[in-house]
Protein backbone atom coordinates (compact mmCIF):
# COMPACT_ATOMS: atom_id res chain seq x y z
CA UNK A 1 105.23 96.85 100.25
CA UNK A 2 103.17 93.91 99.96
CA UNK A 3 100.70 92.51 102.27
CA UNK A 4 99.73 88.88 102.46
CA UNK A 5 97.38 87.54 105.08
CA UNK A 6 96.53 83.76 105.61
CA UNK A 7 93.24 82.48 107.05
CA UNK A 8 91.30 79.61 107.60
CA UNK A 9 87.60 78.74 106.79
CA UNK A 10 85.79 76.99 109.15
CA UNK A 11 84.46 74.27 106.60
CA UNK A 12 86.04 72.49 103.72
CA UNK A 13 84.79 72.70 100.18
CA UNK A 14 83.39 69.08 98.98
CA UNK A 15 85.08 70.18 95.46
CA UNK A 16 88.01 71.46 96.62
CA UNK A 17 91.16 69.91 97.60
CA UNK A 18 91.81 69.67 101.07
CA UNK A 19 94.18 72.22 102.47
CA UNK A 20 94.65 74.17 98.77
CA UNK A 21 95.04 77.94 99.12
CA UNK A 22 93.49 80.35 97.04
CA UNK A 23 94.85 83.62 96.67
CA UNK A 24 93.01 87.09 95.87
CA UNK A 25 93.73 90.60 95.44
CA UNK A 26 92.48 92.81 97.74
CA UNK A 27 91.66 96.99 97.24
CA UNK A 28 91.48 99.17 100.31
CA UNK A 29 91.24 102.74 99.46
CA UNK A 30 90.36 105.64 101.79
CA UNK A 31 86.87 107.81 101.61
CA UNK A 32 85.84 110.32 103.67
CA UNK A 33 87.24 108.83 106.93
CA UNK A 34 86.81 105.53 106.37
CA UNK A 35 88.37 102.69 104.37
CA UNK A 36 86.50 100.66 101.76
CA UNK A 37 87.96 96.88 101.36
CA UNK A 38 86.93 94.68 98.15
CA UNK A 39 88.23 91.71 96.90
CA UNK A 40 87.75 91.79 92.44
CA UNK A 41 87.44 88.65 91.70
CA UNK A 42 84.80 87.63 94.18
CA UNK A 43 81.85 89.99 92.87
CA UNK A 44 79.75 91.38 96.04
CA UNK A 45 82.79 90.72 98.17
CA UNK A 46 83.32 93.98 100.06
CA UNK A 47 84.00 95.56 103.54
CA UNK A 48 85.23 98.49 105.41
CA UNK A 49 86.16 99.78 108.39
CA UNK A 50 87.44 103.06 110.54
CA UNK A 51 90.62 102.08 110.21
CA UNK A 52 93.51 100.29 107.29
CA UNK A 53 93.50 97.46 109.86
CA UNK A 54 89.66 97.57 110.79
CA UNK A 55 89.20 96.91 107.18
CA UNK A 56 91.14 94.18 106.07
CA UNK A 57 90.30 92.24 109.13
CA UNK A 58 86.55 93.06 107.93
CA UNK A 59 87.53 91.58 104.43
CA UNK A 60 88.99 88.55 105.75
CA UNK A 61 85.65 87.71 107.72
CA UNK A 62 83.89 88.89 104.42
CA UNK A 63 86.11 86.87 102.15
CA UNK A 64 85.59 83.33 104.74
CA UNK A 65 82.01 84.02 104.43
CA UNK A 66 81.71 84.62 100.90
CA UNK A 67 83.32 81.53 100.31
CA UNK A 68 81.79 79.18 102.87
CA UNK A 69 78.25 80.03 101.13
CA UNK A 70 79.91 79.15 97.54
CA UNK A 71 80.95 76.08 98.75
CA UNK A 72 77.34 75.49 100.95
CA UNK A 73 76.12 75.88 96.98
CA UNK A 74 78.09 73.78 95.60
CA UNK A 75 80.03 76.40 93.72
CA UNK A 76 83.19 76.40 92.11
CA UNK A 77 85.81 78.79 93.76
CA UNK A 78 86.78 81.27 91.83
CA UNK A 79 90.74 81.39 91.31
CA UNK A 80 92.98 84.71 90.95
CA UNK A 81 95.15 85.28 87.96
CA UNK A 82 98.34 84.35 88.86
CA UNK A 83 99.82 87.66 87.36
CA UNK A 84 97.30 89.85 88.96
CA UNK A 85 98.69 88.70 92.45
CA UNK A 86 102.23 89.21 91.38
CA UNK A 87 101.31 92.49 90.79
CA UNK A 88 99.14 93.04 93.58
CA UNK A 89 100.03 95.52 96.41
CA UNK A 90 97.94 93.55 98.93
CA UNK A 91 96.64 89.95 99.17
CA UNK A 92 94.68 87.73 100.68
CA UNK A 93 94.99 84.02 101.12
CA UNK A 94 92.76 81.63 102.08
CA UNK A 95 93.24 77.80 103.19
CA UNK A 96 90.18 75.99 102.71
């Protein structure tokens, strides 16, 4: 089953269009009572939490803020292969 989750940033990106969704892959695995959350393609992008749900809600935030400081930076965002999130078992989507 596949999991897609939509959220909004708080700013817009000066480089990106207005209202274009990006779309990313996101791991959540289970250690030791706990559940680690990452998101590949945005290196340093991580989270957890106590629970499945704890932890992607903890990625979203992550994710939001990850990509609110790019864009602070005047970074590029970073796009997902298209196939990757095809194949993906969870996703994340973001509008900025």
């Amino acid at each position: 089953m596949t999991h897609t989750s939509i959220i909004p940033t708080r700013r817009r990106s000066v480089r990106s269009p207005v209202g274009k969704t990006y779309g990313y892959k996101v791991i959540i695995e289970q250690d030791e009572g706990r559940y680690h959350a990452e998101i590949p393609a945005l290196p340093g992008c991580y989270s957890w939490g106590h629970t499945y749900e704890e932890a992607l809600k903890n990625i979203k935030e992550a994710t939001e803020l990850w990509l609110e400081t790019l864009s602070e930076d005047g970074e590029q965002i970073p796009e997902e292969d298209p196939q990757t999130l095809r194949r993906a078992t969870v996703t994340l989507g973001v509008v900025l």
